[in-house]
PDB file of N, CA and C in Angstrom:
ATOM      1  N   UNK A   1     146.226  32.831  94.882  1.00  0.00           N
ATOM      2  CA  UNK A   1     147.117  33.901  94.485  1.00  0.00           C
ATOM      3  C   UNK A   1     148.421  33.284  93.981  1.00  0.00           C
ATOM      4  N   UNK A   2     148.853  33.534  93.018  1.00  0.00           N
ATOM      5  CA  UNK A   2     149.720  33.192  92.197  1.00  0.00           C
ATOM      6  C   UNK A   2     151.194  33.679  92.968  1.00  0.00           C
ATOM      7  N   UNK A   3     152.009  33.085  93.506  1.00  0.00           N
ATOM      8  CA  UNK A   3     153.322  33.596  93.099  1.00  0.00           C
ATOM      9  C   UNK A   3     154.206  33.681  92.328  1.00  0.00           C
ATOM     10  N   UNK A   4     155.076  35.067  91.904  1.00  0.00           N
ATOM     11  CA  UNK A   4     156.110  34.938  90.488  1.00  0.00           C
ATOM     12  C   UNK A   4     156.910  35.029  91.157  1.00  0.00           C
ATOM     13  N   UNK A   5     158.128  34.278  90.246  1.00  0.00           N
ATOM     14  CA  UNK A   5     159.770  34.732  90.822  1.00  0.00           C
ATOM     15  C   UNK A   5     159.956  36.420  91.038  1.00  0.00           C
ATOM     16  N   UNK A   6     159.276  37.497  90.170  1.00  0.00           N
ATOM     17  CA  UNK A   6     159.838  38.251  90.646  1.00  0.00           C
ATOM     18  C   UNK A   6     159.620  39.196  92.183  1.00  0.00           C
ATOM     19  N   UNK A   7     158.617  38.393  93.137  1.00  0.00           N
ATOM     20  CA  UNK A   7     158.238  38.034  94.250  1.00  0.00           C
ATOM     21  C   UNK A   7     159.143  38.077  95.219  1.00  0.00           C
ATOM     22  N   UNK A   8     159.332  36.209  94.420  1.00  0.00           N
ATOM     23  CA  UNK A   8     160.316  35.383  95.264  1.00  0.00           C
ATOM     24  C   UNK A   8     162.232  36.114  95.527  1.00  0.00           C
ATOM     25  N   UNK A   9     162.225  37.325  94.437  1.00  0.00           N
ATOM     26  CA  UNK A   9     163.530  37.879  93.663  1.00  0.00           C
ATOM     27  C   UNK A   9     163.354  38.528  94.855  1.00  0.00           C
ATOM     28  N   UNK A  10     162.409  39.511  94.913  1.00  0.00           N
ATOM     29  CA  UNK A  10     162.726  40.831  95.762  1.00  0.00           C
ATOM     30  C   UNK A  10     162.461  39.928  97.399  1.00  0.00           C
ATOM     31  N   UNK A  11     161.578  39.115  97.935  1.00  0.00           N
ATOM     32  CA  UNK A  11     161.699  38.679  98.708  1.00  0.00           C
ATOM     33  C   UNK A  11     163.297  38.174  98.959  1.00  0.00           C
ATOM     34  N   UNK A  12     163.902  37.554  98.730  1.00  0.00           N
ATOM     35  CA  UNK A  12     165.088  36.652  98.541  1.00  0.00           C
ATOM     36  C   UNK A  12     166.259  37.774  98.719  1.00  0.00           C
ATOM     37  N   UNK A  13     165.937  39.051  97.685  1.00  0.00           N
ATOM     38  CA  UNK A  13     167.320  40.261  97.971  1.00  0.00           C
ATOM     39  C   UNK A  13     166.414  40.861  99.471  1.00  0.00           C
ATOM     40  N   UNK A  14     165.591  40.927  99.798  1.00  0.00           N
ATOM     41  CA  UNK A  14     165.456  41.801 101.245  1.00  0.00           C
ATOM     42  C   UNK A  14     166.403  40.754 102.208  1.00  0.00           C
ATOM     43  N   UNK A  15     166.201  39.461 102.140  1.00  0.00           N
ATOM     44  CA  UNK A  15     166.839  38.725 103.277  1.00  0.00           C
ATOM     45  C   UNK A  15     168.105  38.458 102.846  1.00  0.00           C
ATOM     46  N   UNK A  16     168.933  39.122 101.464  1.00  0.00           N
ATOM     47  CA  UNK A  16     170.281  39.240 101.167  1.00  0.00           C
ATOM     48  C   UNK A  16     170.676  37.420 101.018  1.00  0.00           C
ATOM     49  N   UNK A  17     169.732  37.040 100.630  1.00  0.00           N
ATOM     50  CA  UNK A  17     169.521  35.346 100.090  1.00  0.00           C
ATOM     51  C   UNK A  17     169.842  35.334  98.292  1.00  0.00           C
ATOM     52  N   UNK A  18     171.078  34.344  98.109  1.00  0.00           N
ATOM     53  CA  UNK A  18     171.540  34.108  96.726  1.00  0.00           C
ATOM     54  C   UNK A  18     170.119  33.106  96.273  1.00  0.00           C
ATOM     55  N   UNK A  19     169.224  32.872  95.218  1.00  0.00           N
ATOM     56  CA  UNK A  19     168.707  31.707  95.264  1.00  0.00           C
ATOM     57  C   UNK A  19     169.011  31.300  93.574  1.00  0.00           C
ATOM     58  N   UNK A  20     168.956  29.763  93.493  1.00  0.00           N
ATOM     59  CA  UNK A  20     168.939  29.175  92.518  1.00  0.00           C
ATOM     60  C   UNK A  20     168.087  29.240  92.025  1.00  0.00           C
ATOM     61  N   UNK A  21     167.846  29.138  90.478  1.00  0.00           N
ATOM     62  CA  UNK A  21     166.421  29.147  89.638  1.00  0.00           C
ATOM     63  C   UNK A  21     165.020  27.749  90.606  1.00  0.00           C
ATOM     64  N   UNK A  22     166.478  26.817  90.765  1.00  0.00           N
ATOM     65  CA  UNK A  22     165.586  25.718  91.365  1.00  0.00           C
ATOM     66  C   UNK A  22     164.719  26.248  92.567  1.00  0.00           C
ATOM     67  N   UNK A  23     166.052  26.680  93.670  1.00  0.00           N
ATOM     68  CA  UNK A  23     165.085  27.177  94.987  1.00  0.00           C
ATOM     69  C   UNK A  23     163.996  28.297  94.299  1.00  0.00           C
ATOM     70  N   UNK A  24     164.123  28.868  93.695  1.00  0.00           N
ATOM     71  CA  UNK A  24     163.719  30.068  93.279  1.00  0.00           C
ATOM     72  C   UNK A  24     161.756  28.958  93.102  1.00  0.00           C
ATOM     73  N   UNK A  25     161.955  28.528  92.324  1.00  0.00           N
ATOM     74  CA  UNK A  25     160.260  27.580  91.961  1.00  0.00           C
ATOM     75  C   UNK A  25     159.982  26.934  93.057  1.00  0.00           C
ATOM     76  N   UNK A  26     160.875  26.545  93.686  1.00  0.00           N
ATOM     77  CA  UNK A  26     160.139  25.643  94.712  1.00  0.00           C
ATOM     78  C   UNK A  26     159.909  26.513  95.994  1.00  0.00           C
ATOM     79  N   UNK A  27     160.492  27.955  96.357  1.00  0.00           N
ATOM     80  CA  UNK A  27     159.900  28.835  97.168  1.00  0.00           C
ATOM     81  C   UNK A  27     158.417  29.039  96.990  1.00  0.00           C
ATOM     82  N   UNK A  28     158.665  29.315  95.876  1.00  0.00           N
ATOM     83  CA  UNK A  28     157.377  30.149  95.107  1.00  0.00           C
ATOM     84  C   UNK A  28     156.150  29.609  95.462  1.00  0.00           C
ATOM     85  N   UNK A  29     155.972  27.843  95.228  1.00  0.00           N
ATOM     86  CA  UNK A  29     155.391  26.690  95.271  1.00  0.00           C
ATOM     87  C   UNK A  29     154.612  26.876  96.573  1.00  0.00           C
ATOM     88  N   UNK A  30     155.902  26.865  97.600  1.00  0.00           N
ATOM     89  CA  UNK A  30     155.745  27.018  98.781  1.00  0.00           C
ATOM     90  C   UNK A  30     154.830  28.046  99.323  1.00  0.00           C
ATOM     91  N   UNK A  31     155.330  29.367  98.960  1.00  0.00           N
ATOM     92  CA  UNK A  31     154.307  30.340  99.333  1.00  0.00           C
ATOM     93  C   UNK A  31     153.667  30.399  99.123  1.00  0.00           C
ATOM     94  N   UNK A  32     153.284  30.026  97.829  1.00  0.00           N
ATOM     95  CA  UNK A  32     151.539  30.404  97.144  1.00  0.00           C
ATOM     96  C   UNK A  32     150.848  28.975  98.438  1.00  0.00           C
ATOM     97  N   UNK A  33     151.394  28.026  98.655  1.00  0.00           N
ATOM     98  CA  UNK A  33     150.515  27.025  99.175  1.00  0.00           C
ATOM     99  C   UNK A  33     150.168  27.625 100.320  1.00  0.00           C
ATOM    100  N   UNK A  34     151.411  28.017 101.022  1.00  0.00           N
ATOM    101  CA  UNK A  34     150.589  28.811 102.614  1.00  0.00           C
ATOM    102  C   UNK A  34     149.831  30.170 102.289  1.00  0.00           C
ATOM    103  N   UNK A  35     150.093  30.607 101.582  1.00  0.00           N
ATOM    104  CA  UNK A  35     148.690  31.662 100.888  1.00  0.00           C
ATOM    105  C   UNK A  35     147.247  31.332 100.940  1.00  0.00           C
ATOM    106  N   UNK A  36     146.980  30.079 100.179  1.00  0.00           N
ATOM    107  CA  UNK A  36     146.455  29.183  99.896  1.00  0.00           C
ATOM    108  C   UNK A  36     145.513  28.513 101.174  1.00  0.00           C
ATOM    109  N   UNK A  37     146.465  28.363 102.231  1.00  0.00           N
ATOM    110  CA  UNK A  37     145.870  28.336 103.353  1.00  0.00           C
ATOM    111  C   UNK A  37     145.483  29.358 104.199  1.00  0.00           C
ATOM    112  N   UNK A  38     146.358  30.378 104.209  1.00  0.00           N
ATOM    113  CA  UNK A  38     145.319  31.379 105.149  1.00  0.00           C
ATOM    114  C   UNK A  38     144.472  32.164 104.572  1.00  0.00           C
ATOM    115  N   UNK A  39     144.010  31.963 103.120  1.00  0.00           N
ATOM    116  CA  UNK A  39     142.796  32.194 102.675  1.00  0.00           C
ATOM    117  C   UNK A  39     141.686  31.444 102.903  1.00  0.00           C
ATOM    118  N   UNK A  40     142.458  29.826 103.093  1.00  0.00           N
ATOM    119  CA  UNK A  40     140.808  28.706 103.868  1.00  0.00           C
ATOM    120  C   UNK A  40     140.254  29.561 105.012  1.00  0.00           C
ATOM    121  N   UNK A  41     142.029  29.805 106.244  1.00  0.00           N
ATOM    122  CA  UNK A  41     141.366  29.880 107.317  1.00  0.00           C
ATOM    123  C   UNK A  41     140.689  31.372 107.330  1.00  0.00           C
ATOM    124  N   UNK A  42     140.469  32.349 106.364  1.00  0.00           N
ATOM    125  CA  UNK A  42     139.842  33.613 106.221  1.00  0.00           C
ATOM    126  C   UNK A  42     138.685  33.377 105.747  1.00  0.00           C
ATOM    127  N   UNK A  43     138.067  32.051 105.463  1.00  0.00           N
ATOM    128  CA  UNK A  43     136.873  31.759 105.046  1.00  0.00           C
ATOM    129  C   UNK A  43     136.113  31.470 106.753  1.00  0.00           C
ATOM    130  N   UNK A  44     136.803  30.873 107.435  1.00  0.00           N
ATOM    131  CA  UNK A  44     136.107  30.869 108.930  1.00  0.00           C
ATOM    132  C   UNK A  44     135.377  32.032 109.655  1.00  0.00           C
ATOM    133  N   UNK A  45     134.180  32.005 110.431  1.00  0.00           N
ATOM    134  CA  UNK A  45     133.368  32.749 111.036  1.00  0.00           C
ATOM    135  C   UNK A  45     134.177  32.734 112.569  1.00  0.00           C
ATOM    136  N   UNK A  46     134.578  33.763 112.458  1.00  0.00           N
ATOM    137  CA  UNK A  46     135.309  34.313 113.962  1.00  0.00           C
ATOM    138  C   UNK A  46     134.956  35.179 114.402  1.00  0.00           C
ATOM    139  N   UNK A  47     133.598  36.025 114.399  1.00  0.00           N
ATOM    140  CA  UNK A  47     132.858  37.178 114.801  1.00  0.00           C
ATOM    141  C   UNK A  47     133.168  36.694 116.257  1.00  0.00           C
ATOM    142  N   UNK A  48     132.036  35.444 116.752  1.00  0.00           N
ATOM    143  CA  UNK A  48     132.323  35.661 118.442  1.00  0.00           C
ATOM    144  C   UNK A  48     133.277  35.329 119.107  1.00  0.00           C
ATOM    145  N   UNK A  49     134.264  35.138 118.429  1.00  0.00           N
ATOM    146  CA  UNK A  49     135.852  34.819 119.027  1.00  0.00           C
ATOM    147  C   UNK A  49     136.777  36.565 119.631  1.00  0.00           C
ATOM    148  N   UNK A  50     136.429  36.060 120.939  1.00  0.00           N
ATOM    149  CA  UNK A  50     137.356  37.564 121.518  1.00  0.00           C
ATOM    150  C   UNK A  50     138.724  37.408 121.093  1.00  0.00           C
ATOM    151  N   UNK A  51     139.667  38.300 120.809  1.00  0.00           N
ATOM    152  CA  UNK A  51     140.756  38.690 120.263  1.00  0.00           C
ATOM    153  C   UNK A  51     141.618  38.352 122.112  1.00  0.00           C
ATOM    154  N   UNK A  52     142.994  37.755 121.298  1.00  0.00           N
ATOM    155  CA  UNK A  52     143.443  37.101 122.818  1.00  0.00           C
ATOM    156  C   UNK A  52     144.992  37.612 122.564  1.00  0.00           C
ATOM    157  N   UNK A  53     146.034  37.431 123.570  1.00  0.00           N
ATOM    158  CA  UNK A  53     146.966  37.767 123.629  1.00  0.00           C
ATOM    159  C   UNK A  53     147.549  36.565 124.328  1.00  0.00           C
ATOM    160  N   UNK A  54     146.982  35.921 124.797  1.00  0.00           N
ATOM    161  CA  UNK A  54     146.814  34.577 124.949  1.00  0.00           C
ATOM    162  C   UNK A  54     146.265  33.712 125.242  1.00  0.00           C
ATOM    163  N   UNK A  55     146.772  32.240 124.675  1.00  0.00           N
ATOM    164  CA  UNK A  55     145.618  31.268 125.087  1.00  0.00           C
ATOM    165  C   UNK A  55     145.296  31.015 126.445  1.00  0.00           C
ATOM    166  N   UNK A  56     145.706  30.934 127.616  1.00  0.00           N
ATOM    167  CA  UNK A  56     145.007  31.025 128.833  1.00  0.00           C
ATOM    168  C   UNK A  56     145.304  31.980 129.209  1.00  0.00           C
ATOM    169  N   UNK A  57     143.912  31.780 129.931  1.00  0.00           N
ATOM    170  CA  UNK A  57     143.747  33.312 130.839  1.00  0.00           C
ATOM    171  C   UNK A  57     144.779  32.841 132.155  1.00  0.00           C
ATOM    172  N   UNK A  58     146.190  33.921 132.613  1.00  0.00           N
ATOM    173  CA  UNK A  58     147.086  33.450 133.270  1.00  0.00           C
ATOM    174  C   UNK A  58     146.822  34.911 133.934  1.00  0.00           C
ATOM    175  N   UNK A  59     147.331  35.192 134.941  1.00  0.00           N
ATOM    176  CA  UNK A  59     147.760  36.018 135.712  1.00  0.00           C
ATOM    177  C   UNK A  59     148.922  36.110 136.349  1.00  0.00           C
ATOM    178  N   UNK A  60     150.240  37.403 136.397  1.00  0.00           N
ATOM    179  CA  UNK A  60     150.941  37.076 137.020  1.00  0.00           C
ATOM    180  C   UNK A  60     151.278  36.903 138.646  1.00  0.00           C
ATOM    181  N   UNK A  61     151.861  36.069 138.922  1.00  0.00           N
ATOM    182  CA  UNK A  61     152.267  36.411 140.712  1.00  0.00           C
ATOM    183  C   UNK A  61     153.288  37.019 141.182  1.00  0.00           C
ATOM    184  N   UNK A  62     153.122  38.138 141.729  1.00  0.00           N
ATOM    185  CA  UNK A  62     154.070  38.818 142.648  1.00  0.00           C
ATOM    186  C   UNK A  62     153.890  38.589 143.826  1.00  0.00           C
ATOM    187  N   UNK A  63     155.065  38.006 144.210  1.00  0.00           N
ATOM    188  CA  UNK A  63     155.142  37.802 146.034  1.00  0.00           C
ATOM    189  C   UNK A  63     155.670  39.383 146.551  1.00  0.00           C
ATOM    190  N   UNK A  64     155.733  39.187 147.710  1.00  0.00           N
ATOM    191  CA  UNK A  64     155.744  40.339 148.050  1.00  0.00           C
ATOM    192  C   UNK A  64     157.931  40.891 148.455  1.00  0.00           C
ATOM    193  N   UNK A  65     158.026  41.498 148.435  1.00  0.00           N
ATOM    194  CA  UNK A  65     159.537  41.843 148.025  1.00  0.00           C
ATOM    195  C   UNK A  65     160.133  42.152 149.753  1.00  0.00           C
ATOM    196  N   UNK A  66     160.583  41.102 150.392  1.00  0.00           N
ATOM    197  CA  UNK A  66     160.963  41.323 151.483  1.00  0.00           C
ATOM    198  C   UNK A  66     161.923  41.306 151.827  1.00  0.00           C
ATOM    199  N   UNK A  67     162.603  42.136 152.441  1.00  0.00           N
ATOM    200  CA  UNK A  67     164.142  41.917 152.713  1.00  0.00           C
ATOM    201  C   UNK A  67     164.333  41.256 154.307  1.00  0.00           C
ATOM    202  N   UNK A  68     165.634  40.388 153.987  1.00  0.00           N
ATOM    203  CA  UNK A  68     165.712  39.368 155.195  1.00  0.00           C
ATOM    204  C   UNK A  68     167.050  39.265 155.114  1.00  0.00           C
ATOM    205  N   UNK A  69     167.343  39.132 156.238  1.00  0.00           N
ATOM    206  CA  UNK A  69     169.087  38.625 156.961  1.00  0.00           C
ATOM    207  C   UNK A  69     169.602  37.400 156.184  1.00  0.00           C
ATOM    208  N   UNK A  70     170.541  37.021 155.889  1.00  0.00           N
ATOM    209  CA  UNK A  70     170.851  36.234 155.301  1.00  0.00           C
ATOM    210  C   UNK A  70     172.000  34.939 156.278  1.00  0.00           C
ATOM    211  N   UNK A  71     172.131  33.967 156.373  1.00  0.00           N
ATOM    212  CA  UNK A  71     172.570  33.420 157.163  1.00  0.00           C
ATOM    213  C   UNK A  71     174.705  33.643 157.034  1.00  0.00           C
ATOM    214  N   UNK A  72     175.618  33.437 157.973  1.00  0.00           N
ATOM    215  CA  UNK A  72     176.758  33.562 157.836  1.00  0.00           C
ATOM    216  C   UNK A  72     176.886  32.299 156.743  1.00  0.00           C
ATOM    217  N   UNK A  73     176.211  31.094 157.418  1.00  0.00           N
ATOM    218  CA  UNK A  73     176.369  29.959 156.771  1.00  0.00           C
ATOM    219  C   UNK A  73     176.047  29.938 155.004  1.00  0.00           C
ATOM    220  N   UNK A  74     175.049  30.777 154.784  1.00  0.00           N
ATOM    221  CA  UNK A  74     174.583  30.856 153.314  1.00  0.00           C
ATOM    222  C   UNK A  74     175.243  32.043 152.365  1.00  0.00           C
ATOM    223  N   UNK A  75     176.098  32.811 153.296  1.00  0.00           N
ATOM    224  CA  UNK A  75     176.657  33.553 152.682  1.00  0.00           C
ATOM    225  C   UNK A  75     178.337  33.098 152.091  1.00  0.00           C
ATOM    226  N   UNK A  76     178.970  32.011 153.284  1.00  0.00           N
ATOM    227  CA  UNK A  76     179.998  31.385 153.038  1.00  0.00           C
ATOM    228  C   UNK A  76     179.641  30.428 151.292  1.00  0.00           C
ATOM    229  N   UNK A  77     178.043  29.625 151.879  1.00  0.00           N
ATOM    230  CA  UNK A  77     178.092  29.000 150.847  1.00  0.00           C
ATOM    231  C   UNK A  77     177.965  29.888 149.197  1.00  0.00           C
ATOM    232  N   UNK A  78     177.650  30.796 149.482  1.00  0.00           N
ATOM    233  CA  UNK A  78     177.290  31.693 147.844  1.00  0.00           C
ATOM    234  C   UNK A  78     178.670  32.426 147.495  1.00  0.00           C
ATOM    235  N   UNK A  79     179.365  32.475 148.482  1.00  0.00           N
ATOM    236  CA  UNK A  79     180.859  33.215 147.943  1.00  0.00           C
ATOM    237  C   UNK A  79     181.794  32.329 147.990  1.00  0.00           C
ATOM    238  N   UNK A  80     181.478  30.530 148.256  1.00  0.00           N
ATOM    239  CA  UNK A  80     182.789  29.623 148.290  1.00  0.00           C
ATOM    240  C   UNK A  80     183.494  29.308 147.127  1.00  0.00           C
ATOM    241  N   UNK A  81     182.512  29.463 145.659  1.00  0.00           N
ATOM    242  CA  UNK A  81     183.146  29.461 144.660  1.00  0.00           C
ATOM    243  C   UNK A  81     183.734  30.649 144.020  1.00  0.00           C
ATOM    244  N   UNK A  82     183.620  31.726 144.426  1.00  0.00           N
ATOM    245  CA  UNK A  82     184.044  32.599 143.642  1.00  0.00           C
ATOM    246  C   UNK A  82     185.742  33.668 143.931  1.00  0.00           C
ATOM    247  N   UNK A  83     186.003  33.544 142.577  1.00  0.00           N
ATOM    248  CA  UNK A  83     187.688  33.545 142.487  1.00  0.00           C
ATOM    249  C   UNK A  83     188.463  34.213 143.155  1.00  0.00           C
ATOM    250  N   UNK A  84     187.702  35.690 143.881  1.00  0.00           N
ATOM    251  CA  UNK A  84     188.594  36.662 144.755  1.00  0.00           C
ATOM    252  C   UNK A  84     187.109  37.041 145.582  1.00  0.00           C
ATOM    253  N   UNK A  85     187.188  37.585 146.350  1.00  0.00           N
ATOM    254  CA  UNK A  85     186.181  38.284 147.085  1.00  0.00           C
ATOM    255  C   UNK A  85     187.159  39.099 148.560  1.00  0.00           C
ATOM    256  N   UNK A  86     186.186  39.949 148.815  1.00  0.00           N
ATOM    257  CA  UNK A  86     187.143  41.312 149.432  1.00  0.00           C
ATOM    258  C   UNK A  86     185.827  41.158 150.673  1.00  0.00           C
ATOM    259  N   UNK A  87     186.253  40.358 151.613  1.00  0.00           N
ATOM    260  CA  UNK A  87     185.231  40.299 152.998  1.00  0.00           C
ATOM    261  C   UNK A  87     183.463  39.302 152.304  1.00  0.00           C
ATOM    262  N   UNK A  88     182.331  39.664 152.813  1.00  0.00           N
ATOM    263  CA  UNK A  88     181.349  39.084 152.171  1.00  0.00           C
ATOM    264  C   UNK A  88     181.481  39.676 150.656  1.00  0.00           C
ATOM    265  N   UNK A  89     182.029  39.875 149.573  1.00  0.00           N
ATOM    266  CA  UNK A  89     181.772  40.593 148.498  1.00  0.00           C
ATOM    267  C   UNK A  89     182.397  39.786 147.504  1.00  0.00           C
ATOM    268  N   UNK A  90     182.160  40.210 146.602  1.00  0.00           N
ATOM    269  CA  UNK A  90     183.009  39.481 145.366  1.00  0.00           C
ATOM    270  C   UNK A  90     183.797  40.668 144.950  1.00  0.00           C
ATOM    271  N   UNK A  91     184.951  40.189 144.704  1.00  0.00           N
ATOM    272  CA  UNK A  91     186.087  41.266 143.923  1.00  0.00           C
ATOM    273  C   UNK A  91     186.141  40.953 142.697  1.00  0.00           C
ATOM    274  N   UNK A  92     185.630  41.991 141.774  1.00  0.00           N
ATOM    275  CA  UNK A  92     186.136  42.150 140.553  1.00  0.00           C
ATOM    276  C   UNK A  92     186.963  43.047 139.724  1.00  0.00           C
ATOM    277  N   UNK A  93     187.648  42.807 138.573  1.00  0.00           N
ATOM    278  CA  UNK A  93     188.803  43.625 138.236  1.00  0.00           C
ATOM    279  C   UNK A  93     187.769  44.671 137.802  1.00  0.00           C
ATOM    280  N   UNK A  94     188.136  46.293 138.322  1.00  0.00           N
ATOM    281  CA  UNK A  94     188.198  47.256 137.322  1.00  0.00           C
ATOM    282  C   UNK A  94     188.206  47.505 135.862  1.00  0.00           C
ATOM    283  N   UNK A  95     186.390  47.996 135.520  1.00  0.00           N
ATOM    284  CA  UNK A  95     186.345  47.836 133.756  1.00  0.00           C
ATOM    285  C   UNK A  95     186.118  49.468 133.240  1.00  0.00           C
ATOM    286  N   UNK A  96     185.870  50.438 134.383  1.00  0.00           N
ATOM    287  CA  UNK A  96     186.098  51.414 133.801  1.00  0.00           C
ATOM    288  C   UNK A  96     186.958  52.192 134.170  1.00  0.00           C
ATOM    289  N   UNK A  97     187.317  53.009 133.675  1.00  0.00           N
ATOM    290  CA  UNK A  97     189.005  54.231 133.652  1.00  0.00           C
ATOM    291  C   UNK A  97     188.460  55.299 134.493  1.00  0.00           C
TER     292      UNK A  97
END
């Protein structure tokens, strides 16, 4: 399949892209070649190929959602950096009116 500049034109104004006559041929070049190729790979027999969403079969893991006490010690450590805090909490400035 042939590509023309005026292709490469309207391609080029959708992505609001200035192109030179130069870029302009050597896009063109470009596309027709990957054209070019996914017409090889449309020559391939993929009937018994199941349709995938991905390449391994993964499953996700959910642990289970437990709530637990948290230590004084681990709570000092998670609020030692932070700039104000109001008892265990973090204080932050007021963002709505």
């Amino acid at each position: 399949m042939k590509i023309t500049n005026k292709e490469v034109d309207y391609a080029a104004r959708l992505a609001r892209l200035e192109l030179s006559a130069e870029e302009k041929e050597k896009y063109s070049a470009q596309l027709e070649s990957i054209l070019k190729y996914i017409d090889k790979l449309n020559e391939l027999d993929t009937s018994g190929v199941k349709p995938t969403s991905h390449v391994m079969d993964i499953v996700n893991v959910w642990r289970k959602d437990i709530s637990a006490r948290s230590s004084e010690e681990l709570v000092e450590n998670i609020l030692a950096n932070a700039p104000e805090r109001s008892g265990n909490f973090y204080k932050v400035k007021k963002i709505i009116e």
